[in-house]
Protein backbone atom coordinates (compact mmCIF):
# COMPACT_ATOMS: atom_id res chain seq x y z
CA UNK A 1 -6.66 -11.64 -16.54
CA UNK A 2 -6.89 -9.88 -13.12
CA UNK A 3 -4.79 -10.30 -10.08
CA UNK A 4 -5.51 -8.57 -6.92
CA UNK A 5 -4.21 -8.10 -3.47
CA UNK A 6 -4.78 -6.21 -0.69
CA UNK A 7 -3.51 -4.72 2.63
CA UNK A 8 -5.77 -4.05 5.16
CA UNK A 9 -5.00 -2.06 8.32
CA UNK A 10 -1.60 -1.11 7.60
CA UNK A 11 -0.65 1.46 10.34
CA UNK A 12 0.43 4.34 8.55
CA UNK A 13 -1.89 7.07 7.00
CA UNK A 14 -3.12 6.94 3.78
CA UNK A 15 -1.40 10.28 2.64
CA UNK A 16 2.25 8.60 2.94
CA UNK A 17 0.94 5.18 1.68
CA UNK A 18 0.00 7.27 -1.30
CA UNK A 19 2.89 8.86 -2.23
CA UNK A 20 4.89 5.72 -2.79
CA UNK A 21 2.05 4.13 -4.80
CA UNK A 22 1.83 7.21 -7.36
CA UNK A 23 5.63 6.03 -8.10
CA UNK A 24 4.92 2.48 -9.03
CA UNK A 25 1.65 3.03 -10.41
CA UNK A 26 1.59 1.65 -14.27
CA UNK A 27 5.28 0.02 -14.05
CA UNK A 28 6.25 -3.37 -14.58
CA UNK A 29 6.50 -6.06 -11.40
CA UNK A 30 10.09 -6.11 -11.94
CA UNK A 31 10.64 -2.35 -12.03
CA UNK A 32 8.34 -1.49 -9.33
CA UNK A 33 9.93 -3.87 -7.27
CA UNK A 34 13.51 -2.14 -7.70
CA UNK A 35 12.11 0.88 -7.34
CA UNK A 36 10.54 0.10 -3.57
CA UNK A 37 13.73 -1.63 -2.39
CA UNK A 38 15.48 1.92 -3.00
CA UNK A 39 12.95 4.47 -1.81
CA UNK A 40 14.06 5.98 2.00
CA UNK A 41 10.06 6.35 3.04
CA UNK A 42 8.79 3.75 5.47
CA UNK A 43 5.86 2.70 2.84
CA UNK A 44 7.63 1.28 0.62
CA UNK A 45 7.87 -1.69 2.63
CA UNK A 46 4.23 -2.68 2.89
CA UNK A 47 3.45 -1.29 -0.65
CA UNK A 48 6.31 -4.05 -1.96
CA UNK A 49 5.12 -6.94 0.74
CA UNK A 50 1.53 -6.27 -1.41
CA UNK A 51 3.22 -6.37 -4.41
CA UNK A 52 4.80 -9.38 -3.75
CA UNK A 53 1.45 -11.41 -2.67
CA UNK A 54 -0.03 -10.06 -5.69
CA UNK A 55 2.42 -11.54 -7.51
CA UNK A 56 2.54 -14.97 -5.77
CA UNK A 57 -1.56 -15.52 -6.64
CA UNK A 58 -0.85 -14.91 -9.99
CA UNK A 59 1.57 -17.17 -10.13
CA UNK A 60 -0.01 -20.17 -7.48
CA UNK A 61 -2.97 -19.41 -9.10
CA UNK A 62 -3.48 -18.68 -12.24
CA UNK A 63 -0.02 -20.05 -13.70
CA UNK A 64 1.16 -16.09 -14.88
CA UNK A 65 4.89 -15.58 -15.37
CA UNK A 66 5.97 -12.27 -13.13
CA UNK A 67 8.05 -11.08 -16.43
CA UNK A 68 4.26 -10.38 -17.77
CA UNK A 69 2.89 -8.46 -15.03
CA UNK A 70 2.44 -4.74 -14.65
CA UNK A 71 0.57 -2.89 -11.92
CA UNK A 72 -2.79 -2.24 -13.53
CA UNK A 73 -4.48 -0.38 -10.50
CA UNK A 74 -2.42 0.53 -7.23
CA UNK A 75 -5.18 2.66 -4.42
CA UNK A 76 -4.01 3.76 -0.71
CA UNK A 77 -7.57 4.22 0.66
CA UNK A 78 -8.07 5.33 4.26
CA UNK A 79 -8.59 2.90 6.77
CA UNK A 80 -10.49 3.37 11.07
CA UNK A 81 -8.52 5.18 13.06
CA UNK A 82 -8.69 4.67 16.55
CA UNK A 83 -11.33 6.67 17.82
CA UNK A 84 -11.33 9.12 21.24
CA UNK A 85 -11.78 7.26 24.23
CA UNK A 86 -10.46 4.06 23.11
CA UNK A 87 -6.71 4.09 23.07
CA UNK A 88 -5.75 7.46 21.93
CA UNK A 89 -3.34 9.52 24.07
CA UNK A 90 -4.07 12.93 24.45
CA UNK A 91 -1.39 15.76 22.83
CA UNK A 92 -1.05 18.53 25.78
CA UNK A 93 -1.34 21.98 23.91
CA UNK A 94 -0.91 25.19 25.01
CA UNK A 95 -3.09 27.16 27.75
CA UNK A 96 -3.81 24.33 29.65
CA UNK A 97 -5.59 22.15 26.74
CA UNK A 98 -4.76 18.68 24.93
CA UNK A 99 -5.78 17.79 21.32
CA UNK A 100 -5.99 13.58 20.76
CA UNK A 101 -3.02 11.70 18.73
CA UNK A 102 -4.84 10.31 15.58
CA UNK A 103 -3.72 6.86 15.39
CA UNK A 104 -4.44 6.10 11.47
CA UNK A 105 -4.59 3.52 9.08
CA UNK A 106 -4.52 2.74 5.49
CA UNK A 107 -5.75 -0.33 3.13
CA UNK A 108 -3.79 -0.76 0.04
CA UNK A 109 -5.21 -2.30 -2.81
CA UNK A 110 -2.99 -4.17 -5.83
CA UNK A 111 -4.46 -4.91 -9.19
CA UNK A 112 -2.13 -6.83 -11.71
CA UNK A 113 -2.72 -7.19 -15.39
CA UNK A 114 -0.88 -9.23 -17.69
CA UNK A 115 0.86 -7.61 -20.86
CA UNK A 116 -0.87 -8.37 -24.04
CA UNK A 117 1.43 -8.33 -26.40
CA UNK A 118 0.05 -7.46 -30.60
């Protein structure tokens, strides 16, 4: 049994997003959990608010205990940044040039298996 949730349009790049997920990746809900509440970088917090909805379908919907539940597959894919023209802000550089502020974002995708036990 499968359980999957996902984050779209978080506003933080995907290369920060990512280094949070590689520490959860394969741990028990539980665990994971812990582990988020206690990390200093700023993902953690959307990386455990997926985590938690995860978590919630499996138990609304399919009727999963959370003690049962490990993170299966955990992905920080890139998401649209805002493109030149629209929004952006330029960055003023050096000998009289600017280079544009890359606004980016990330989707974060949560995959929760259940623990067969032998």
């Amino acid at each position: 049994m499968e359980v999957r949730a996902i984050a779209r349009y978080v506003p933080m790049s995907a290369r920060k997003v990512r280094r949070v997920v590689d520490r959860v990746r394969g741990m028990g809900v539980e665990r994971a959990l812990e582990l988020l509440r206690l990390l200093p970088q700023a993902a953690a917090g959307p990386v455990e608010k997926v985590i938690r909805s995860a978590v919630a379908n499996a138990e609304e919907n399919f009727g999963l205990s959370r003690d049962n539940l490990y993170i299966a597959h955990i992905v920080a894919d890139e998401g649209p940044g805002v493109p030149p023209g629209r929004g952006w802000r330029p960055r003023f550089a050096a000998r009289g040039r600017y280079h544009p502020i890359r606004k980016r974002s990330s989707h974060i995708t949560v995959v929760l298996r259940e623990i067969e036990e032998e």
